[in-house]
C-alpha atoms as a PDB file:
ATOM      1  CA  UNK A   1     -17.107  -2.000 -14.898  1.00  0.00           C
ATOM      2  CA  UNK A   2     -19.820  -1.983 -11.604  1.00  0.00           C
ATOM      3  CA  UNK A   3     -17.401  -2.326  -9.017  1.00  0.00           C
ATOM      4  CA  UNK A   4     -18.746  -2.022  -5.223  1.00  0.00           C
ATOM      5  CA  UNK A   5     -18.607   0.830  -2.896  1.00  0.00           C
ATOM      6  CA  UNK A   6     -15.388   0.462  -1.403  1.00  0.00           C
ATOM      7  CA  UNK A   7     -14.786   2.203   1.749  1.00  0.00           C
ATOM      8  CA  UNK A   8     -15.968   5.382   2.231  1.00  0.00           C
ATOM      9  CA  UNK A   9     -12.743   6.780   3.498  1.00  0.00           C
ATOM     10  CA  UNK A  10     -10.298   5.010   0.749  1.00  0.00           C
ATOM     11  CA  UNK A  11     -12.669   6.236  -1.910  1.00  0.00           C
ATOM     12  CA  UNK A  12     -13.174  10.077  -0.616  1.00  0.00           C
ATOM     13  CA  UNK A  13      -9.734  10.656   0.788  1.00  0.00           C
ATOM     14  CA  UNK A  14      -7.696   8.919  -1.888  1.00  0.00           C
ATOM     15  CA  UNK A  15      -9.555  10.833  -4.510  1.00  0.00           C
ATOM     16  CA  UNK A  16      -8.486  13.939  -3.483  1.00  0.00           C
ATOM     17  CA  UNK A  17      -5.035  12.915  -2.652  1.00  0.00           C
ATOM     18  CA  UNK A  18      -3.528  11.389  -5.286  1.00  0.00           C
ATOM     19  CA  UNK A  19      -1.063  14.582  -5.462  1.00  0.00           C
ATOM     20  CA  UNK A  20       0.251  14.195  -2.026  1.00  0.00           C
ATOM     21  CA  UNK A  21       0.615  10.266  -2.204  1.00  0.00           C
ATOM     22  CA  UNK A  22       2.363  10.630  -5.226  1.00  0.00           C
ATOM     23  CA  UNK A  23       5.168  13.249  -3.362  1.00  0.00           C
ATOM     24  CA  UNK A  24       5.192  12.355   0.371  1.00  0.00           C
ATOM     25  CA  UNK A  25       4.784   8.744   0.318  1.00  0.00           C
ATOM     26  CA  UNK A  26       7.694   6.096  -0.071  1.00  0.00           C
ATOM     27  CA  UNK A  27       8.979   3.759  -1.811  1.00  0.00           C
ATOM     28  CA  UNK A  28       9.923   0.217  -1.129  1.00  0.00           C
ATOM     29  CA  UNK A  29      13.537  -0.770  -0.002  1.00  0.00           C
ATOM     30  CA  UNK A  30      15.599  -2.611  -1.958  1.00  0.00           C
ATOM     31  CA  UNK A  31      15.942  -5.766   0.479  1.00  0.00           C
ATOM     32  CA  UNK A  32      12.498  -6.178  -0.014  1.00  0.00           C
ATOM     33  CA  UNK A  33      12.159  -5.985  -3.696  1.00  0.00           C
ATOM     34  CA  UNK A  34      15.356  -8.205  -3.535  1.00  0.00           C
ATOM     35  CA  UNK A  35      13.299 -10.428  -1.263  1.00  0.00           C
ATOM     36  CA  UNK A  36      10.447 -10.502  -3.388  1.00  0.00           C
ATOM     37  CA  UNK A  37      11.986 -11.263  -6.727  1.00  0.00           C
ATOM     38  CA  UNK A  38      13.513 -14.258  -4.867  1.00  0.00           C
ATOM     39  CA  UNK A  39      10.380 -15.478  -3.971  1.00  0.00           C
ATOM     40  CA  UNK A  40       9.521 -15.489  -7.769  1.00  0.00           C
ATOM     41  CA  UNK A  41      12.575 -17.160  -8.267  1.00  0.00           C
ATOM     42  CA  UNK A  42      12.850 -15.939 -12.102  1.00  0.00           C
ATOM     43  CA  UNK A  43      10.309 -13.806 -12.940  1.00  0.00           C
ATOM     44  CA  UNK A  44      11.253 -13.610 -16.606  1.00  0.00           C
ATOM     45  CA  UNK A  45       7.845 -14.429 -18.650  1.00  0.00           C
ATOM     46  CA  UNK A  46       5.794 -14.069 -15.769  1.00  0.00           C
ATOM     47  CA  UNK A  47       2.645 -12.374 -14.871  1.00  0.00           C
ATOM     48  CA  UNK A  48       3.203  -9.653 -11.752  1.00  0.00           C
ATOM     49  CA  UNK A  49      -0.906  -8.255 -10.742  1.00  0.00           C
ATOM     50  CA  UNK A  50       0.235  -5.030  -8.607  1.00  0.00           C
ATOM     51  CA  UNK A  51      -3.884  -4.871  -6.721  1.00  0.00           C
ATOM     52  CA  UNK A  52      -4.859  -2.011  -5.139  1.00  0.00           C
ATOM     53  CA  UNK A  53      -1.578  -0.549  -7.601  1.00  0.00           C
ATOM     54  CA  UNK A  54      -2.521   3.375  -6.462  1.00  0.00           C
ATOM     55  CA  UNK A  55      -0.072   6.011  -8.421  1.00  0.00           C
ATOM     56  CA  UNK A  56       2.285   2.620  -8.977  1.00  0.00           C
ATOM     57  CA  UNK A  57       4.593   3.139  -6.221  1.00  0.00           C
ATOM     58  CA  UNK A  58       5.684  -0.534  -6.130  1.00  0.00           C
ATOM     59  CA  UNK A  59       4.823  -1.420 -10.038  1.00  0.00           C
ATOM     60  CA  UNK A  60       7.557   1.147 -10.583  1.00  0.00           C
ATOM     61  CA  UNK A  61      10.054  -0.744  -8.695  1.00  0.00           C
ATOM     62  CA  UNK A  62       9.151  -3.957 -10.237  1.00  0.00           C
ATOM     63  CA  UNK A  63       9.033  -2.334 -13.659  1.00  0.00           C
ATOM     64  CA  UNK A  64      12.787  -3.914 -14.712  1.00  0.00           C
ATOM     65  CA  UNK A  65      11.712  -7.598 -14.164  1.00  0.00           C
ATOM     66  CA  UNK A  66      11.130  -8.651 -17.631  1.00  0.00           C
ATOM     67  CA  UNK A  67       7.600  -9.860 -16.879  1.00  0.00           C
ATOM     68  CA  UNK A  68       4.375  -8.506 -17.322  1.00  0.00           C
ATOM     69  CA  UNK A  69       3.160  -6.517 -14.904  1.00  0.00           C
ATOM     70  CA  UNK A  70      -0.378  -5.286 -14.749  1.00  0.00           C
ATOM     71  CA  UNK A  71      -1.957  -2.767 -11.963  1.00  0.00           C
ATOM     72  CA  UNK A  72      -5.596  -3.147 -10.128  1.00  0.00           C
ATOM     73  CA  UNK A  73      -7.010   0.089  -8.628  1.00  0.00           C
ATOM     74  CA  UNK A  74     -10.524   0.967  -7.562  1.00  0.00           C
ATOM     75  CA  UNK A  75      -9.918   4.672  -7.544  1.00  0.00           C
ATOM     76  CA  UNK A  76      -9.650   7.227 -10.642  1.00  0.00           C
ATOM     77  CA  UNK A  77      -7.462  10.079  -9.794  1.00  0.00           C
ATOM     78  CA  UNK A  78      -5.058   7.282  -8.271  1.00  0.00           C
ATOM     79  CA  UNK A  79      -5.115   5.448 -11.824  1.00  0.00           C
ATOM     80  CA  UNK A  80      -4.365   8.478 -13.930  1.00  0.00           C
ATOM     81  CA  UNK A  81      -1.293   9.343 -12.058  1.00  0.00           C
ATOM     82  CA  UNK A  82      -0.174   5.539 -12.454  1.00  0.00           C
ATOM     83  CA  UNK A  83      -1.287   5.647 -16.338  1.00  0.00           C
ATOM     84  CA  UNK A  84       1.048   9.065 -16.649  1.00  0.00           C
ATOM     85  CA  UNK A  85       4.111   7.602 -14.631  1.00  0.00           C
ATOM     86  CA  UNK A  86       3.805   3.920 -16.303  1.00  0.00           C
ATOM     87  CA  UNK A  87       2.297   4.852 -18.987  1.00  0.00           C
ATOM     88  CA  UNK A  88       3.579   1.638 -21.093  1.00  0.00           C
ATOM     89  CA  UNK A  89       2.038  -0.558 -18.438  1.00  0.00           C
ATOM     90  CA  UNK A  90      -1.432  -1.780 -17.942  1.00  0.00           C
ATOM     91  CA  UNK A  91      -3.995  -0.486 -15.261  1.00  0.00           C
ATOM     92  CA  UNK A  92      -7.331  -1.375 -15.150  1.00  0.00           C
ATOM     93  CA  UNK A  93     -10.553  -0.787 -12.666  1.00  0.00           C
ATOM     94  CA  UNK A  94     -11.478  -3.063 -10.435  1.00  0.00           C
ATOM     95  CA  UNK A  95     -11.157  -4.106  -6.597  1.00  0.00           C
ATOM     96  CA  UNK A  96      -9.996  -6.803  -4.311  1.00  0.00           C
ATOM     97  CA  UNK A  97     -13.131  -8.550  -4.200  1.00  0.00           C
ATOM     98  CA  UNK A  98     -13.763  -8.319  -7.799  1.00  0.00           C
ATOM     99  CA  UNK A  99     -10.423  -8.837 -10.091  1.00  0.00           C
ATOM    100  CA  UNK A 100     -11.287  -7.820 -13.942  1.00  0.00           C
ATOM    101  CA  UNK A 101      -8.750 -10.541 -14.523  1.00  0.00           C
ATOM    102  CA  UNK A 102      -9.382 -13.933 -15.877  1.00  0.00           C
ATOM    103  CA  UNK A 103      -8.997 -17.358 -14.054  1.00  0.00           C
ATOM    104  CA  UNK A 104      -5.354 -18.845 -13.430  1.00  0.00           C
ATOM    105  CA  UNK A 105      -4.457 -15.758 -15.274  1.00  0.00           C
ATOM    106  CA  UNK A 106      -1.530 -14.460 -12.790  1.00  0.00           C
ATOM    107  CA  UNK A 107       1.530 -16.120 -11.397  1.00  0.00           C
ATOM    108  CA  UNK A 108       2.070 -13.536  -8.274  1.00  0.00           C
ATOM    109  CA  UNK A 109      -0.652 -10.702  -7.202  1.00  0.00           C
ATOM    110  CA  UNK A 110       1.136  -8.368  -4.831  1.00  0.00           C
ATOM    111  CA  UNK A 111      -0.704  -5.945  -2.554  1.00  0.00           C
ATOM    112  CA  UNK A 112       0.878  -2.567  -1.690  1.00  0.00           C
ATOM    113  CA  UNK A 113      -0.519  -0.761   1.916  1.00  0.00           C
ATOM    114  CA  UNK A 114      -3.838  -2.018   0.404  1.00  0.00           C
ATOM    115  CA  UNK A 115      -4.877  -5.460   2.023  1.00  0.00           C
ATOM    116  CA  UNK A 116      -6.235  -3.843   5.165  1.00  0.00           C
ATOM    117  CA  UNK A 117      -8.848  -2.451   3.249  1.00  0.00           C
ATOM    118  CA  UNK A 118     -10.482  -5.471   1.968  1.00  0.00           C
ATOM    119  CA  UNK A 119     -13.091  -8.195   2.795  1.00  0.00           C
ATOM    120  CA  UNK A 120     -10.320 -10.602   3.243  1.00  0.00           C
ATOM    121  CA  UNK A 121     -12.714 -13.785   2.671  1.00  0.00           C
ATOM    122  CA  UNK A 122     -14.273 -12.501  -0.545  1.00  0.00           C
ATOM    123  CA  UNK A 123     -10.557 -10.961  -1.746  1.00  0.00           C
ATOM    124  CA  UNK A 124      -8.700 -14.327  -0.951  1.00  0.00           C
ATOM    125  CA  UNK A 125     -11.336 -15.940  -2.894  1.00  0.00           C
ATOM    126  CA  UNK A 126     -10.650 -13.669  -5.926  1.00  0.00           C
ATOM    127  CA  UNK A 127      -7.115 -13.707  -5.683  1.00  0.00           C
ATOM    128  CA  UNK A 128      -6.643 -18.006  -5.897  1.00  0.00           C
ATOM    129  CA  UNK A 129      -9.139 -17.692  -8.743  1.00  0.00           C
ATOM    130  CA  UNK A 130      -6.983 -15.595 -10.792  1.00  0.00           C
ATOM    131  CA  UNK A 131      -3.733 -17.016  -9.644  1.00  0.00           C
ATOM    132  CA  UNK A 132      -2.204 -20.408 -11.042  1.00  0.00           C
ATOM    133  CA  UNK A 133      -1.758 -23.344  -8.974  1.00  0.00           C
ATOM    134  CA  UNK A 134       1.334 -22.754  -6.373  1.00  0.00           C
ATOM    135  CA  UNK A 135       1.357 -18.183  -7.501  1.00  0.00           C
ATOM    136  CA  UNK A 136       2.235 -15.998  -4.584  1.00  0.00           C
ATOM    137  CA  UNK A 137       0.362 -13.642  -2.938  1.00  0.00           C
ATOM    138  CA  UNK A 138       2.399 -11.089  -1.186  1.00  0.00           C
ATOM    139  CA  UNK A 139       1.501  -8.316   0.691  1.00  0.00           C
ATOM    140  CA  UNK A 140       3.524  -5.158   1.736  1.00  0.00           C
ATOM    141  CA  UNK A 141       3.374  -2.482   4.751  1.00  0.00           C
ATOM    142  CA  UNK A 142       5.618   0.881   5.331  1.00  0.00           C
ATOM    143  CA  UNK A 143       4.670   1.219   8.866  1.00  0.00           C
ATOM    144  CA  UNK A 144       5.796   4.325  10.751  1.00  0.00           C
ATOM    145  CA  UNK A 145       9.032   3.363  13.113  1.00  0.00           C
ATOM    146  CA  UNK A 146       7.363   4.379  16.615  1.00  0.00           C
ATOM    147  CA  UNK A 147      10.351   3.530  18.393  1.00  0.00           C
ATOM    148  CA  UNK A 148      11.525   7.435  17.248  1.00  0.00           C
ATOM    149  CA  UNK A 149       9.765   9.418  19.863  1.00  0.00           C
ATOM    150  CA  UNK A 150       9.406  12.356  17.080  1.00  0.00           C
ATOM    151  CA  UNK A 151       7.345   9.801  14.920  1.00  0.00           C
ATOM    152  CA  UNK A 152       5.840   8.296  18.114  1.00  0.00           C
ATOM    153  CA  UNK A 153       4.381  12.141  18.648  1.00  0.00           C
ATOM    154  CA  UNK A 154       3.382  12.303  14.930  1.00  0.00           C
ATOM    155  CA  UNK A 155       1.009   9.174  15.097  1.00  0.00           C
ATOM    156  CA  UNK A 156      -0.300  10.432  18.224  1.00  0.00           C
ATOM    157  CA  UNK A 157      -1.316  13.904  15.984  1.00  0.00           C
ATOM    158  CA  UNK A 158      -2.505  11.611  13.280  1.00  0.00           C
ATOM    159  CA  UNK A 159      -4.675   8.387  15.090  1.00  0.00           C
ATOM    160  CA  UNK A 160      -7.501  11.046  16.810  1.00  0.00           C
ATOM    161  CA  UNK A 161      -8.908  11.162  13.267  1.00  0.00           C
ATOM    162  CA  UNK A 162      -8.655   7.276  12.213  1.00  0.00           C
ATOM    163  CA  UNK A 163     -12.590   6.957  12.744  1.00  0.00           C
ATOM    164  CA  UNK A 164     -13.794   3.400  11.541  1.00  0.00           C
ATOM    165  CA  UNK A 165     -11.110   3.241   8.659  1.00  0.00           C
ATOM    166  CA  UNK A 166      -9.411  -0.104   8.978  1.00  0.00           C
ATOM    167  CA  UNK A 167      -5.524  -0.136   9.662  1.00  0.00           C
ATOM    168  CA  UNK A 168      -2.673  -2.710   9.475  1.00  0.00           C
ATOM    169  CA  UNK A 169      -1.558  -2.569  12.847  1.00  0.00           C
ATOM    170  CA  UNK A 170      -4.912  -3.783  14.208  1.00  0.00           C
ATOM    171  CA  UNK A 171      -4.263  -7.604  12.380  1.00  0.00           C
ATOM    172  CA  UNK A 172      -7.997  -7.147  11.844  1.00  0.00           C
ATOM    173  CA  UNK A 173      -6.781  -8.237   8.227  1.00  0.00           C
ATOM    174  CA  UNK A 174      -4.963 -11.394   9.624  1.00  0.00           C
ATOM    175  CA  UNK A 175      -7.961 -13.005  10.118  1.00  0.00           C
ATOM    176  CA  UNK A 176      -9.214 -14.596   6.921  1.00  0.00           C
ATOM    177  CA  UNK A 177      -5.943 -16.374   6.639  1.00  0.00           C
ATOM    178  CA  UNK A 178      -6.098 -18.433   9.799  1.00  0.00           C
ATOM    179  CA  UNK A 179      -9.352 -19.621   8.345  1.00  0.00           C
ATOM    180  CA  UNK A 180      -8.792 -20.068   4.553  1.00  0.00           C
ATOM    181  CA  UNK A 181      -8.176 -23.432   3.088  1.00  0.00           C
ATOM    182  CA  UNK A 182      -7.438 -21.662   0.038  1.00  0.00           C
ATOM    183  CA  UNK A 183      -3.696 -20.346   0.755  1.00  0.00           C
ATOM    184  CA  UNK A 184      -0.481 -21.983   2.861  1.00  0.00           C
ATOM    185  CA  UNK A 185       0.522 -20.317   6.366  1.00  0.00           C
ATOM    186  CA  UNK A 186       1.533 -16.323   6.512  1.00  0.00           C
ATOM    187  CA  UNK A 187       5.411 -16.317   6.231  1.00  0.00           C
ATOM    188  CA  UNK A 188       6.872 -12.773   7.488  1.00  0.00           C
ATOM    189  CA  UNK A 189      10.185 -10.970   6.871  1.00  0.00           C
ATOM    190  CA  UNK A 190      10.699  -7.251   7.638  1.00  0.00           C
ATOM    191  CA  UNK A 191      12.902  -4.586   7.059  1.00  0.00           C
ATOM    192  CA  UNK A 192      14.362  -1.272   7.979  1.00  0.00           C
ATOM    193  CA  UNK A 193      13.562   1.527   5.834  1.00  0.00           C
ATOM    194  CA  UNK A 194      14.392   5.532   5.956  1.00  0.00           C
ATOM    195  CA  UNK A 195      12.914   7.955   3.639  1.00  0.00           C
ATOM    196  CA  UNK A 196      14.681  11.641   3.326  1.00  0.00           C
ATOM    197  CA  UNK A 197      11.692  14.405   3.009  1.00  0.00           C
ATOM    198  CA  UNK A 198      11.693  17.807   3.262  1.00  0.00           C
ATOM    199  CA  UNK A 199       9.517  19.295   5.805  1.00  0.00           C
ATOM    200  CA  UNK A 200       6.788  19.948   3.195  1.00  0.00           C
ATOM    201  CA  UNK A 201       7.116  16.228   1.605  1.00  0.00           C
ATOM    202  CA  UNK A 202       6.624  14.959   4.960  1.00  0.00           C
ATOM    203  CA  UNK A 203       3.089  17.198   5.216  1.00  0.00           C
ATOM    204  CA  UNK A 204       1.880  15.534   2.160  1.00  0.00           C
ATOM    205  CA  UNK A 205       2.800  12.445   3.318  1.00  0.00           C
ATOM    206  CA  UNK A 206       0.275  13.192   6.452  1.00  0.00           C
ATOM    207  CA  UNK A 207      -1.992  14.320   3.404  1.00  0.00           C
ATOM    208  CA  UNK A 208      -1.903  11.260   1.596  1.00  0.00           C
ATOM    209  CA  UNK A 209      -3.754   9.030   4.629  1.00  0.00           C
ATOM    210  CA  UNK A 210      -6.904   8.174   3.547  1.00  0.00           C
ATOM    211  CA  UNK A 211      -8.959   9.708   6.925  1.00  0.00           C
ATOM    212  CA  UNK A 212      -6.920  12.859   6.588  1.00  0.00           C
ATOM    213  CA  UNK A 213      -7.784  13.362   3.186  1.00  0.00           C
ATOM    214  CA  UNK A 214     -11.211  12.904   3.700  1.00  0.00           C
ATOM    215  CA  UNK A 215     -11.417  15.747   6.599  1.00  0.00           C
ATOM    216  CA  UNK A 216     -12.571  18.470   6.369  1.00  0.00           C
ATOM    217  CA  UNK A 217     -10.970  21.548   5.522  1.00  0.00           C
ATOM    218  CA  UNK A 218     -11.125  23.054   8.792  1.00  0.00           C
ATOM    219  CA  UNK A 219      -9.826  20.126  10.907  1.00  0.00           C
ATOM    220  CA  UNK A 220      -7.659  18.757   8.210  1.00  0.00           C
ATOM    221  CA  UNK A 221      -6.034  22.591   8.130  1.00  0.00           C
ATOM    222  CA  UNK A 222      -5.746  21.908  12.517  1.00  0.00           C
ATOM    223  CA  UNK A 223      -3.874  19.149  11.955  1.00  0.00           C
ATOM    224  CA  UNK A 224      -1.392  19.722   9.409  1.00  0.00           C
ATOM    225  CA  UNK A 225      -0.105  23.270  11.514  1.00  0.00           C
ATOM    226  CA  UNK A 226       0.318  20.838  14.654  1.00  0.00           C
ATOM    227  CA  UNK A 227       1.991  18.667  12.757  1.00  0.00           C
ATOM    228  CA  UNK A 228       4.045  21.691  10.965  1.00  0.00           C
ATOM    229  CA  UNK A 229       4.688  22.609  14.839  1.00  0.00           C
ATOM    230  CA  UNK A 230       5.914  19.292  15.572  1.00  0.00           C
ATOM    231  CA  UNK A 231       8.273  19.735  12.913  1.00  0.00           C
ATOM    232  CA  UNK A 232       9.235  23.019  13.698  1.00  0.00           C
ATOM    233  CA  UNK A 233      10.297  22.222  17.319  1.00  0.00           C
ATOM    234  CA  UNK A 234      11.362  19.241  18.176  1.00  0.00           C
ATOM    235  CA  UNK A 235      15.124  18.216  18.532  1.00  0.00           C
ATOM    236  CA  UNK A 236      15.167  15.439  15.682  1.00  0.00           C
ATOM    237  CA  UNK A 237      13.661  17.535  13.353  1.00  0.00           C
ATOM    238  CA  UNK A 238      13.542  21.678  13.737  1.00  0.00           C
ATOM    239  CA  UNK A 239      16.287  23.170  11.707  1.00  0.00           C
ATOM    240  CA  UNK A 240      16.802  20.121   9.367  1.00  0.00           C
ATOM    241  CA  UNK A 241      16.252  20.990   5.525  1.00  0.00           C
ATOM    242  CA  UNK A 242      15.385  16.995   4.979  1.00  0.00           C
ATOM    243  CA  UNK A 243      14.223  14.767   7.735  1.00  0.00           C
ATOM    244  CA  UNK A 244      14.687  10.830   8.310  1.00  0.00           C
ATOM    245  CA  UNK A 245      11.423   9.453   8.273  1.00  0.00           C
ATOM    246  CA  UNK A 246      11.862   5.727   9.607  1.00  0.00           C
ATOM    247  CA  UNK A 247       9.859   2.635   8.570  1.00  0.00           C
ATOM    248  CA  UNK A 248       9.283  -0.828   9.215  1.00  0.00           C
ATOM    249  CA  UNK A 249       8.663  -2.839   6.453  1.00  0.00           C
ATOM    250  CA  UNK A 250       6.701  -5.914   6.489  1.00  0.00           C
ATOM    251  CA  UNK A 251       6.585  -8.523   3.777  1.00  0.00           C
ATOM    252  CA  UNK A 252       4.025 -11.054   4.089  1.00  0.00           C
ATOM    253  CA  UNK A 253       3.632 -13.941   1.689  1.00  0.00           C
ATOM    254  CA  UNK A 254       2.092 -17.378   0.877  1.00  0.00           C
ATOM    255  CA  UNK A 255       0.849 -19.839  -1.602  1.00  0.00           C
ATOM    256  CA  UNK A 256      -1.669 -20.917  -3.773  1.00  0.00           C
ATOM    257  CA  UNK A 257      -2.720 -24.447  -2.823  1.00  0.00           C
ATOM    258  CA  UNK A 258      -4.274 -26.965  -5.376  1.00  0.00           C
ATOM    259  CA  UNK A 259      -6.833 -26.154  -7.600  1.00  0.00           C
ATOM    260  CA  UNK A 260      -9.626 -24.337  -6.646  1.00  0.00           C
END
């Protein structure tokens, strides 16, 4: 499938860390799965479209729901490490802004730490079209706790890199909602979430941002020993064998309106 050049950053650095993503990144907490299959209401029968699906971190928790779940995701090495954890489920190429799904096809497409990355306008677009009338589009964030001055420190290490790629905390992404005709109003709930890594899980996880991935060797080598130093000497975290790594998670969601 001719799929366009998606960021330069997602496609480089998420190419070459599919490994780390797959060890140092999270999960989902329960309350919010629990939140989300509520929002289905009964999912039983159902078509779940997991977009932007990477190694199937969320499809994984959804996998129990007696639907049909099917991933989305742009980039290769992310797909074959979904295709050998789920291997029962279905992955295909494609991209926000270009769904290889057919119309009114879906009743809920769910975005994982993915949305931030798209052309909101053209993705909103592609997301009623395969959606029925009244399917949810949700959305998902792990954001970093900053309120932990340990983690606070750590995304102070991290953000010099960021360059031009786009983030969730900048809203940037908010935008083609409060202009769409297409969807209801943004509801919100969030949730506390803590992750137990080991010192080394926690690197990858570091590893697995896009912008980091993409660095090169020399600087990405820089940051990972500050970051390794960080670790190794400050109160919250030097002589632990697992550290707390605290989230926020955010759970955004809305509705198909009419036809389209």
């Amino acid at each position: 499938m001719d799929l366009t050049p998606i960021h330069e950053n997602a496609a480089k650095g998420f190419g070459r860390a599919s490994n780390a993503y797959e060890r140092g990144r999270p999960g989902y907490p329960a309350e919010a799965i629990s939140y989300l299959k509520e929002l289905m209401q009964d999912a039983r029968g159902k078509i779940l479209v997991d977009l932007g699906a990477g190694t199937g971190k969320l499809t994984q928790s959804l996998s129990d729901w007696h639907s049909t779940l099917v991933g989305v995701e742009p980039v290769e090495a992310m797909r074959k490490k979904f295709m050998k954890k789920l291997p029962h489920l279905e992955i295909h190429p494609g991209r926000a802004e270009k769904i290889p799904l057919g119309n009114a096809s879906a009743d809920c497409v769910v975005v994982a730490q993915a949305f931030h990355w798209f052309d909101g306008d053209l993705a909103l677009k592609e997301i009623a079209r395969v959606l029925k009338e009244k399917g949810k589009l949700v959305l998902l964030w792990n954001v970093r706790d900053e309120q932990f001055p340990w983690i606070a420190r750590l995304t102070t290490l991290i953000d010099r890199y960021q360059g031009d790629s786009p983030r969730f905390r900048t809203e940037a992404w908010k935008k083609s909602f409060t202009t769409t005709t297409l969807f209801t109003s943004l509801a919100v709930a969030t949730f506390s979430h803590s992750h137990e890594s080991t010192p080394a899980q926690l690197l990858d996880r570091v590893l697995s941002i896009s912008f980091v991935a993409a660095l090169p060797a020399r600087e990405q080598t820089l940051l990972l020993a500050n970051v390794k130093n960080l670790l190794d000497t400050h109160p919250a975290t030097k002589d632990y064998k697992t550290v707390s790594m605290k989230y926020r998670t955010y759970l955004y969601w809305c509705e198909k309106r009419g036809s389209t």
